[in-house]
Protein backbone atom coordinates (compact mmCIF):
# COMPACT_ATOMS: atom_id res chain seq x y z
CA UNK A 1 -0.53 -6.13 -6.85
CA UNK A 2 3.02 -7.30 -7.40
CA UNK A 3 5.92 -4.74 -6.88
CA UNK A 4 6.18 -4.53 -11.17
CA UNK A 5 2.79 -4.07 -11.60
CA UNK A 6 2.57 -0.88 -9.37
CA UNK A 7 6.20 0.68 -10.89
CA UNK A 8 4.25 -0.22 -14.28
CA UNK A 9 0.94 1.56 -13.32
CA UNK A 10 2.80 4.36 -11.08
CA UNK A 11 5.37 5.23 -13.69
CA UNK A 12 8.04 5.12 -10.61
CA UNK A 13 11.27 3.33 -10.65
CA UNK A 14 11.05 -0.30 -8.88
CA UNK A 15 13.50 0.67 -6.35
CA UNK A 16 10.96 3.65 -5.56
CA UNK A 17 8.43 1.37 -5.46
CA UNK A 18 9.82 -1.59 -2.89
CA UNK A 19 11.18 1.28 -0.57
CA UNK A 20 7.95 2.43 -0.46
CA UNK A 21 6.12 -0.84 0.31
CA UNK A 22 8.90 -1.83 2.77
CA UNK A 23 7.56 1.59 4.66
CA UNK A 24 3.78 0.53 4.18
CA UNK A 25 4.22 -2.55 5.43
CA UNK A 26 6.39 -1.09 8.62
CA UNK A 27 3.64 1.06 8.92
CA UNK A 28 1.05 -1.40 9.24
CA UNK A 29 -0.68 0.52 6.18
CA UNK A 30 -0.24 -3.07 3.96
CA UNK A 31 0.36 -6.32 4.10
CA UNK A 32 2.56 -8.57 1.95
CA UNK A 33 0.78 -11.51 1.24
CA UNK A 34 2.74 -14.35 -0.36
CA UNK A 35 2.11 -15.36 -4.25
CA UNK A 36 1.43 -18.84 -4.46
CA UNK A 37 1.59 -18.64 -8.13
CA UNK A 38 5.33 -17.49 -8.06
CA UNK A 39 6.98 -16.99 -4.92
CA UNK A 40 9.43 -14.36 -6.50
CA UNK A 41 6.47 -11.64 -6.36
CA UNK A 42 5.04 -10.68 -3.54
CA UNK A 43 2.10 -9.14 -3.64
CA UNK A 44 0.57 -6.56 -1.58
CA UNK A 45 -2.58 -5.23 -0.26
CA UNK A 46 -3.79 -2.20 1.84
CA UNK A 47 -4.05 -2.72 5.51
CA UNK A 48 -7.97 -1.33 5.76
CA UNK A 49 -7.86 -1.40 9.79
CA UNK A 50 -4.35 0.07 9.65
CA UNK A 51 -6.07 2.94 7.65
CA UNK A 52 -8.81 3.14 9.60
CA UNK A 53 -6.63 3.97 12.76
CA UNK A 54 -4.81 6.40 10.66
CA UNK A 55 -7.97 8.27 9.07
CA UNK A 56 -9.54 8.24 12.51
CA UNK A 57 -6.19 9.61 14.58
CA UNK A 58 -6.06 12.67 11.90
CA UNK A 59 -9.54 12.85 10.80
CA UNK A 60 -11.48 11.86 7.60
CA UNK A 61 -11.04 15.74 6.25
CA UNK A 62 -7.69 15.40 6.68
CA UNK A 63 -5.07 15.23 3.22
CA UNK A 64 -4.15 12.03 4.70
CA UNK A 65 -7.36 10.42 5.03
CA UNK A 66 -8.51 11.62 1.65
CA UNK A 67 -5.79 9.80 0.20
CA UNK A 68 -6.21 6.97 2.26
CA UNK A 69 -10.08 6.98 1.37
CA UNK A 70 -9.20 6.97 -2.01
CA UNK A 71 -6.25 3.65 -1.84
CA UNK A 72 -8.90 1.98 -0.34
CA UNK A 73 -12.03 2.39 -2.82
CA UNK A 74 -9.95 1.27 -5.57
């Protein structure tokens, strides 16, 4: 998904939004992936094996790896 689309579906501000993926992507927790179809939109993906460290360093019970379990089944 493109930055708008997630502000759009989120109901947060874009700003919110690109901070947010700039500290995903810093994070190793997604990866920008260029749009071929117009280069002005990025769009972005989950990181699954960058989750999978995370879920596995604080466990699957954890709230953190619930919520990552859920990004990832979408």
């Amino acid at each position: 998904m493109c930055p708008q689309d997630i502000s759009e579906c989120s109901s947060l501000a874009p700003r919110t939004v690109s901070f947010a993926l700039r500290r995903l992507v810093k994070a190793k927790l997604a990866k920008k992936i260029p749009n071929l179809s117009d280069m002005r939109r990025p769009l972005y993906t989950p990181n699954n094996d960058g989750i999978y460290e995370v879920v596995q360093k604080n466990g699957q019970d954890s709230i953190i790896g619930t919520q990552l379990s859920m990004i990832t089944r979408r």
